[in-house]
Structures are given as C-alpha cells and as structure tokens.
Protein backbone atom coordinates (compact mmCIF):
# COMPACT_ATOMS: atom_id res chain seq x y z
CA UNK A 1 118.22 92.07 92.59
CA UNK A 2 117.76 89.02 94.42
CA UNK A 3 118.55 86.97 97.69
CA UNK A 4 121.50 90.11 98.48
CA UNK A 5 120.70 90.19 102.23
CA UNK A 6 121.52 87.75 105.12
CA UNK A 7 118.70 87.29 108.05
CA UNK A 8 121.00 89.26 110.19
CA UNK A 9 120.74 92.39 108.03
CA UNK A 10 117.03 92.06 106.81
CA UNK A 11 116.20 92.54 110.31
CA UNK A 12 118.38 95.15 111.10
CA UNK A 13 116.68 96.86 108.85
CA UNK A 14 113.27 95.79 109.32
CA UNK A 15 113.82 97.41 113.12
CA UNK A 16 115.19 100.78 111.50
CA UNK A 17 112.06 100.51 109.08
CA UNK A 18 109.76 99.97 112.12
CA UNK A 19 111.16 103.04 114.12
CA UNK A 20 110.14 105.27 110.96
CA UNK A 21 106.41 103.72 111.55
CA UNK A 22 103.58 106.90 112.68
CA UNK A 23 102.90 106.92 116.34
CA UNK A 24 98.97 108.84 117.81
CA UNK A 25 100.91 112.19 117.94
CA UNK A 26 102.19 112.09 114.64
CA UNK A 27 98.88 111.03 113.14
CA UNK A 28 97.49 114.24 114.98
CA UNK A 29 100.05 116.07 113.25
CA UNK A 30 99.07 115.19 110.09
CA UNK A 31 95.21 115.66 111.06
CA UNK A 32 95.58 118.86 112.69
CA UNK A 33 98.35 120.42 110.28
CA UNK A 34 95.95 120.24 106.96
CA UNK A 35 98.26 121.56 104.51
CA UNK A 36 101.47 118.79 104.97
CA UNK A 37 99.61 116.19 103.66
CA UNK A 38 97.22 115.11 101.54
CA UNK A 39 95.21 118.26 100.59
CA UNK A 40 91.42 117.28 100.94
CA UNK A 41 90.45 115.71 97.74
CA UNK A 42 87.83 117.38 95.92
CA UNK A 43 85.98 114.52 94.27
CA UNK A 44 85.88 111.01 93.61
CA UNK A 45 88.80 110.84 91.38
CA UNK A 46 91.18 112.54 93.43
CA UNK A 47 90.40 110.74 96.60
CA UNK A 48 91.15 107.86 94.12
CA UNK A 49 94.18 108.87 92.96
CA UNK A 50 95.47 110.42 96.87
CA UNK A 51 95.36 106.52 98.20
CA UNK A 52 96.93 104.99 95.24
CA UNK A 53 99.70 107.74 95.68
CA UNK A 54 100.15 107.21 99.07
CA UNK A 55 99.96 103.11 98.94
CA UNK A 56 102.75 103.12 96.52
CA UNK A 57 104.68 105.40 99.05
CA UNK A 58 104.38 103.20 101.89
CA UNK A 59 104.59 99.50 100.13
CA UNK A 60 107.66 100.52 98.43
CA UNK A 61 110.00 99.46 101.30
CA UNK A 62 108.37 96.08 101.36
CA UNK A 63 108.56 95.43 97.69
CA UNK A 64 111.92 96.90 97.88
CA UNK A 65 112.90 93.71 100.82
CA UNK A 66 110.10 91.28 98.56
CA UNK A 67 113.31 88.92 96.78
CA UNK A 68 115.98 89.96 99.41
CA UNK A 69 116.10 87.18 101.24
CA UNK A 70 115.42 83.97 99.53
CA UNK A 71 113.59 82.13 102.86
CA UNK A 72 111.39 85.28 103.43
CA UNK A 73 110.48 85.87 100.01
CA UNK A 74 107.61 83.84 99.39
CA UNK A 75 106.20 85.52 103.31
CA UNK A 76 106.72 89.09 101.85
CA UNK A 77 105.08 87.90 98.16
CA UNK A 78 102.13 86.39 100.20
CA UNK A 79 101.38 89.38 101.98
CA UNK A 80 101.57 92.05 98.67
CA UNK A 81 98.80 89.53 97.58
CA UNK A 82 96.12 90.34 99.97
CA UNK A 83 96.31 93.82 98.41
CA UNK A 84 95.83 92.75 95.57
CA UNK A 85 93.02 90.75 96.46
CA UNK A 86 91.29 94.35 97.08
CA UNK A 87 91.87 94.72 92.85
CA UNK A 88 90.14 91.24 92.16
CA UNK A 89 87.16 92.58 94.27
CA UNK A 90 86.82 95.35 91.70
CA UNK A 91 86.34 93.60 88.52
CA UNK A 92 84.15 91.13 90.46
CA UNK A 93 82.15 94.06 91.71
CA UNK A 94 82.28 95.58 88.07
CA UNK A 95 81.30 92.37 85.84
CA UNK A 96 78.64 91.82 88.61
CA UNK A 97 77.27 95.23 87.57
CA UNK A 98 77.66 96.93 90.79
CA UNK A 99 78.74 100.51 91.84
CA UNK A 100 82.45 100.79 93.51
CA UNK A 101 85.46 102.97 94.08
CA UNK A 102 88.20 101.30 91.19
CA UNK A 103 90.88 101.94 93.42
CA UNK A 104 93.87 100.25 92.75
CA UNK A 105 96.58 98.63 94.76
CA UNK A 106 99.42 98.41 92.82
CA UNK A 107 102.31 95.97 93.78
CA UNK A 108 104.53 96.13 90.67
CA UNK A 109 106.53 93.77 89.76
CA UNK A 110 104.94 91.70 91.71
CA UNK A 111 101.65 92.18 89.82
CA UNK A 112 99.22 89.18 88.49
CA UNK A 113 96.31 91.29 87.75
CA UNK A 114 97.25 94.66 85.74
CA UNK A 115 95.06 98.08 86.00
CA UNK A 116 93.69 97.84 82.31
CA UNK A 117 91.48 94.89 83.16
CA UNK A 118 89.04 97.98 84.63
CA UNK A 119 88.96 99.44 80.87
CA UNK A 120 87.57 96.00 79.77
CA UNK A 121 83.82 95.06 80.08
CA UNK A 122 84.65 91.55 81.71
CA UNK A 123 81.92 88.93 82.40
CA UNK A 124 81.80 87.09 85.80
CA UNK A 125 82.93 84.39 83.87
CA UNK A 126 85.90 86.02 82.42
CA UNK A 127 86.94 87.32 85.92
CA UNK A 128 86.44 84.05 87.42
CA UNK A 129 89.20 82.21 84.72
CA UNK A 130 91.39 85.34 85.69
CA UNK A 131 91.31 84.44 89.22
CA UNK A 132 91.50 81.06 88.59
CA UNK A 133 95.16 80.84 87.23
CA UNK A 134 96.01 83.78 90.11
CA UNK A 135 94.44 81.48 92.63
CA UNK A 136 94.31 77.90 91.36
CA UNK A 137 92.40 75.02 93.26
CA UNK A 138 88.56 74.83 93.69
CA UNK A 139 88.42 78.42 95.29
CA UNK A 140 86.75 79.51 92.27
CA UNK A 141 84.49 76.84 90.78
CA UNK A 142 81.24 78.48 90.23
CA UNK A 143 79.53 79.91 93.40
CA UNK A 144 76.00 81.73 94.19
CA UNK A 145 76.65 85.43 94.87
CA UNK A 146 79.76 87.69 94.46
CA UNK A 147 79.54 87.95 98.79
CA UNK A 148 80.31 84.22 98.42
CA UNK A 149 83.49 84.95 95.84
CA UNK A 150 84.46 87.90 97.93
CA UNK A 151 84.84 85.40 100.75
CA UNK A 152 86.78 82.89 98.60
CA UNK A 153 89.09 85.39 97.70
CA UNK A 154 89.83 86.42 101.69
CA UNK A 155 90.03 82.73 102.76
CA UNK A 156 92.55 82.33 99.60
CA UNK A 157 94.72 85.41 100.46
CA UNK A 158 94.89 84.32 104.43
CA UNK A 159 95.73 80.63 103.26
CA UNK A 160 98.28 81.87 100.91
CA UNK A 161 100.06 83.85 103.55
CA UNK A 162 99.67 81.05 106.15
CA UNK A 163 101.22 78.73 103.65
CA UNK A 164 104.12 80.96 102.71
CA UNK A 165 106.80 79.66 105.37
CA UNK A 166 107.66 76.54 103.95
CA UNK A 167 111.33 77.91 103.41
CA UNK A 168 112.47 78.97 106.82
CA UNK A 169 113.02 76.47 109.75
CA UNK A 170 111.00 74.50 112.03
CA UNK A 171 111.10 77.06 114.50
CA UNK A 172 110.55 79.67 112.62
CA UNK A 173 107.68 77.93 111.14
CA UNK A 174 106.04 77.65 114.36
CA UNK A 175 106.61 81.09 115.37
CA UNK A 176 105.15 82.20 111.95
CA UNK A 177 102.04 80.10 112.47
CA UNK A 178 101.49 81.31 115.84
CA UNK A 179 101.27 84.97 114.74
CA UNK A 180 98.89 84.09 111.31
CA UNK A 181 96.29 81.72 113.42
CA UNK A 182 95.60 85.15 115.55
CA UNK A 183 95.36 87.04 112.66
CA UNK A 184 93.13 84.34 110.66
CA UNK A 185 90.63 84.04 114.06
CA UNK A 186 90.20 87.77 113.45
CA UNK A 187 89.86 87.65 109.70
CA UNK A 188 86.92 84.94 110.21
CA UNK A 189 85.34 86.64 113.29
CA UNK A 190 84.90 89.88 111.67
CA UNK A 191 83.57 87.88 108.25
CA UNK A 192 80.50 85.86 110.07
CA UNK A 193 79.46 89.33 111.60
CA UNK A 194 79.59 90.65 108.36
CA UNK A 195 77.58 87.96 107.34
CA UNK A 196 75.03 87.79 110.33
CA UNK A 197 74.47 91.71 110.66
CA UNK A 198 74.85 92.64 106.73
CA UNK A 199 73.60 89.66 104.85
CA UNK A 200 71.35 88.25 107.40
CA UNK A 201 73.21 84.82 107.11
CA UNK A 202 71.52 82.01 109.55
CA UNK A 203 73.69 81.15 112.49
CA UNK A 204 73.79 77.29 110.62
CA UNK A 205 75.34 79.07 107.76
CA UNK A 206 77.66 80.75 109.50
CA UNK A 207 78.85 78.05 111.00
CA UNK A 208 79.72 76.31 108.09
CA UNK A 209 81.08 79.25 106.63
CA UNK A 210 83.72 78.69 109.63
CA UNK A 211 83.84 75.00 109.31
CA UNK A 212 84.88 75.33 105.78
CA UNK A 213 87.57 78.31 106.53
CA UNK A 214 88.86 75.72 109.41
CA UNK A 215 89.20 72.90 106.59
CA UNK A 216 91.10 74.88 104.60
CA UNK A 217 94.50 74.89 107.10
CA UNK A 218 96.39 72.23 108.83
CA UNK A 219 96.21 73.31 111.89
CA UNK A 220 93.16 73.67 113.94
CA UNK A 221 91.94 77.26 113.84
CA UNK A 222 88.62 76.52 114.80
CA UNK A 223 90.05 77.04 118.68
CA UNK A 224 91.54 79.96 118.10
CA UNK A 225 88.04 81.70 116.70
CA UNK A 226 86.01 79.98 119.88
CA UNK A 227 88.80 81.62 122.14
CA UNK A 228 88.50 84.89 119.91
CA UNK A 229 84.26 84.74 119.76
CA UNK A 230 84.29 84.30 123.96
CA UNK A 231 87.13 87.30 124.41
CA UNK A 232 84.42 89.24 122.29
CA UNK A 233 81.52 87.84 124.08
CA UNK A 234 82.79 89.42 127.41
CA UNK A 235 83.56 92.70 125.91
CA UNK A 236 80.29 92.70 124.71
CA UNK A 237 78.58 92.22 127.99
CA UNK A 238 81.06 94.28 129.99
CA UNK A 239 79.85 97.23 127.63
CA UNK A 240 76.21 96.05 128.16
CA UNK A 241 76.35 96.03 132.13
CA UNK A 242 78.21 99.58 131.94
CA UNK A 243 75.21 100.72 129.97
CA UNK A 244 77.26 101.69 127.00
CA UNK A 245 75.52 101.68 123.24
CA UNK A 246 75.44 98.30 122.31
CA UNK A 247 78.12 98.42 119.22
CA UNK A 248 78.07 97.97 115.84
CA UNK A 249 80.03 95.68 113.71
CA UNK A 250 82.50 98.67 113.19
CA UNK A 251 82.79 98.91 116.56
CA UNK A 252 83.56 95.34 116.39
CA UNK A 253 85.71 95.07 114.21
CA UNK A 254 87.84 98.27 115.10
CA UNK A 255 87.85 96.43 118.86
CA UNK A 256 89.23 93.04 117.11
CA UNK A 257 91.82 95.28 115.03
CA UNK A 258 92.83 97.24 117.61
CA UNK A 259 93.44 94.61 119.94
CA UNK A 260 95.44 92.51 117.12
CA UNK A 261 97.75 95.65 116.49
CA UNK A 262 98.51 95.85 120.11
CA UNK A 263 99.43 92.29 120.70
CA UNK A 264 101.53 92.58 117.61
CA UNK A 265 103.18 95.57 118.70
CA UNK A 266 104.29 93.48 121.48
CA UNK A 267 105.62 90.44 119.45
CA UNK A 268 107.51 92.72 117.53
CA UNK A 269 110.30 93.12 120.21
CA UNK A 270 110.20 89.57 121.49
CA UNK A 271 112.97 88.22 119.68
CA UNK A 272 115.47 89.99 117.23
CA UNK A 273 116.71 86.74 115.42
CA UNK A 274 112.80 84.90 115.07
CA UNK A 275 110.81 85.61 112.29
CA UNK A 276 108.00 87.55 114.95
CA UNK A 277 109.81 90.76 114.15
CA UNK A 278 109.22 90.52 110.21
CA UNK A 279 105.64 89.60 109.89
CA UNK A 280 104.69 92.29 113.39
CA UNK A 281 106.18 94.94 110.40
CA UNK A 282 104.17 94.01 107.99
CA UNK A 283 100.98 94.18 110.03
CA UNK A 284 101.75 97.56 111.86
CA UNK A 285 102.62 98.58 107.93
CA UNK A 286 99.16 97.12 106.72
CA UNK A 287 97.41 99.46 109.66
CA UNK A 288 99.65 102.57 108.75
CA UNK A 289 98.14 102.29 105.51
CA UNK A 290 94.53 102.04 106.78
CA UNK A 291 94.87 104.86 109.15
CA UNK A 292 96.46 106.88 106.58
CA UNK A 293 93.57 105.95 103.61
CA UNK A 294 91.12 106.58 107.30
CA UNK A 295 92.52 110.41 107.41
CA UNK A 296 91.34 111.01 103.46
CA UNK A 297 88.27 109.73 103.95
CA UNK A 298 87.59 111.81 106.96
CA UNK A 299 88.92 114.89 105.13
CA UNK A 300 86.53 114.15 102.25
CA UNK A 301 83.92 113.49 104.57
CA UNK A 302 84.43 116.59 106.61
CA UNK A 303 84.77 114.66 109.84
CA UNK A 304 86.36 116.54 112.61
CA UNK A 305 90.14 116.13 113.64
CA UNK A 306 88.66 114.00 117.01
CA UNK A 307 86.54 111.86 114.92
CA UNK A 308 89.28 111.32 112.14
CA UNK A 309 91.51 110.26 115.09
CA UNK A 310 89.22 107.86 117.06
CA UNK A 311 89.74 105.67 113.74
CA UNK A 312 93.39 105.22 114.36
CA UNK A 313 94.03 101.75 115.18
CA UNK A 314 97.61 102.52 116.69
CA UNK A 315 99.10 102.75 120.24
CA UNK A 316 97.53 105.43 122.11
C-alpha cells in the first residue's frame, strides 16, 4: 500500500518507533542474560544466518513506512540502499576471488540485487554491468582495484541518500542536508584513514580521494570534513598529552560514530513537524543494528560481557 499516511501521523509514529529503540541497560540485558537472545552461534553459517535474522527483524518497520508517505519515500528507499550496498561488496569481493562472510542484507521488495547472484560464478565484469544499471553514471567505468570500487559504491550510496529530498520543501530540504553533510564528513573521514593506515595511500592521494567525494555534491562538504579532521585532531592530542595509547583507526572511527549518534540523538527531539526527527530514526536504527550484529560477534568471539559492551555506540 502506498502514500496511506499524512506527515502528521508518519511522525507520530516514527516517535512511538523511536521510544521502542535499545538504551546501554537494555543492551546489558541482552549481554548478560545469554539465553534471551541470540544463542552463540556455533560456526560460520549460523553467525550468518543469526544477523540476517535479526536485520530482517529490525528493518521491517522501515520497509513497512518505505511508500507511506509519498515526499519521504524516495529518503526511506535511499537509505535501505546503503544496505544493500554491503550485498554489492560481496559479489565484488567474490568475482575478485577473495575470502568473505556472504552475508546478506535483505530489503525485499525493495530489492535490486537478489541473493542467487552468490550461487553464480560472476566475473568483475559481470558485477560491474550489474551495478551499473543499480547505480548508473560513471561510478562504475572501469577502475584499478576492488578498494577503489568499494569506495565508488560508498560515495554512490551517501550521494543517493543526500539526493533523495527533492520531494519535500525548501525547508525541509535544508534541514535534511544539514543532518547528511555531518554524516557524509564522517563517512569520508573514516574512508582516508582507512586508506592511509590500511592501504598505505599517500597523503596526495588522499586528498584527491576527498576532492573527488566533494565534487560529487552541490554543496560544499569539503568544510564540513576540515571542521570534522581538526575536531579529531584535538582529540587526538588531548589523548596524547594525557598519555593515553595513541588509538587505532577503530578507535577512530568508534570516536567519529559515537559522537555522530549523540548529536543525532539530540536532533531527534528538535522539532516534531521537520524532517530532523525521521532521518535521527533511521540513524539510531542503522546503530541498533550494528550494536546488535557487535553482540554476535563478541559471543562468537568469546569476548567478555565488558568488552562486548564497550562496542555499543549508544547513550551511556
């Protein structure tokens, strides 16, 4: 069914949907009381199948609201994309010969690429013409290195999101924007020290890896990363002077993430009517899910309950 909510009721029910969202203590819960939910998997395949399971659980509300209300739509659409944007990895990491976990996000009926494709022995090539007519443009002419198409595919997914207001007003616009160029500044901070720490990528390269994400939107984002890079910078050095362990790029990027979730958190109340409260959901939503998948891994893992915890990128 489609377009059978006002703006009025989808964010009624967006605030009852955020009330039902796990706080620290229930996470503990869940961590501490091993037997409520999702029993420790016992090899690859389960922990597979234990984070599909519990994906589908916790989309469902969103692709329950995705055709609701025609002016969101195309927001709500946007964001089921960047999961799937996880599948597309796979068969790139899978034609390119590489080992990975085929996990699979599945967003039904909103689908473009369909769980089979793993049963077929695709070429680059193939995946590439795949992704093509899921992403047209030039995001996929032929490139160097999966890393490079792996990249491609993040810049699309954050440009297709960005993009995805062009139905709701001026206003609304603007408050949309405002909330994405945060989350973009993170998206390309966190990529270049990927790329310098990982893949020993030359500071010149990185910055025109940024360059090029900048000249991708219509806006300047380019500030917002410099503002983002010198927030980190101090961090950085205020941990340094304390004589703290210098940290790594998790460190970093849990930091960055943790610090987006709590300024989010914050937007979320700001105003019922604007769009802020819709698109703080879906981002407290998208962390849910990480912290939840975080728990699983730290039961496979046999991390303690403290250490499965620290993970949680939530309000403490």
């Amino acid at each position: 069914m489609q377009n059978y909510a006002d703006q009025v009721n989808l964010h009624a029910r967006i605030y009852a949907m955020k009330g039902r969202l796990l706080s620290l203590r229930d996470y503990a819960s869940i961590v501490r009381e091993k037997h409520t939910f999702a029993l420790k998997p016992s090899n690859v395949h389960d922990l597979i199948e234990a984070k599909e399971k519990l994906f589908r659980e916790q989309i469902a509300p969103v692709i329950e609201l995705a055709e609701a209300y025609d002016k969101y739509a195309p927001i709500f659409l946007a964001y089921l994309r960047q999961f799937e944007v996880h599948n597309a990895k796979i068969l790139l990491i899978k034609a390119a010969g590489k080992e990975s976990l085929e996990q699979w996000y599945d967003i039904a009926p909103f689908s473009t690429l369909e769980k089979n494709l793993l049963n077929k022995n695709l070429t680059l090539a193939e995946v590439m013409s795949l992704l093509a007519d899921t992403y047209p443009g030039n995001d996929f002419k032929p490139v160097s290195s999966y890393l490079r198409m792996a990249i491609n595919l993040d810049i699309r997914a954050a440009r297709n999101i960005f993009n995805s207001s062009f139905l709701i007003s001026d206003q609304g616009r603007k408050e949309f924007h405002e909330m994405m160029l945060k989350r973009i500044a993170v998206l390309a901070v966190i990529w270049s020290y990927r790329l310098r720490i990982y893949h020993q990528w030359s500071e010149n390269n990185i910055r025109l890896y940024l360059e090029k994400f900048n000249n991708l939107f219509d806006v300047n984002v380019e500030s917002r990363i410099c503002t983002l890079q010198e927030e980190l910078k101090q961090h950085i050095d205020k941990l340094r002077k304390s004589g703290e362990q210098e940290p790594s790029v998790i460190d970093i990027e849990h930091h960055l993430e943790h610090n987006y979730y709590v300024w989010v958190s914050f937007m979320f109340h700001r105003d019922f009517h604007s769009i802020y409260c819709v698109v703080a959901y879906l981002w407290l939503l998208f962390y849910q899910i990480k912290n939840l998948f975080r728990i699983i891994d730290g039961r496979r893992f046999g991390l303690s309950d403290d250490a499965i915890l620290n993970k949680m990128i939530c309000n403490q």
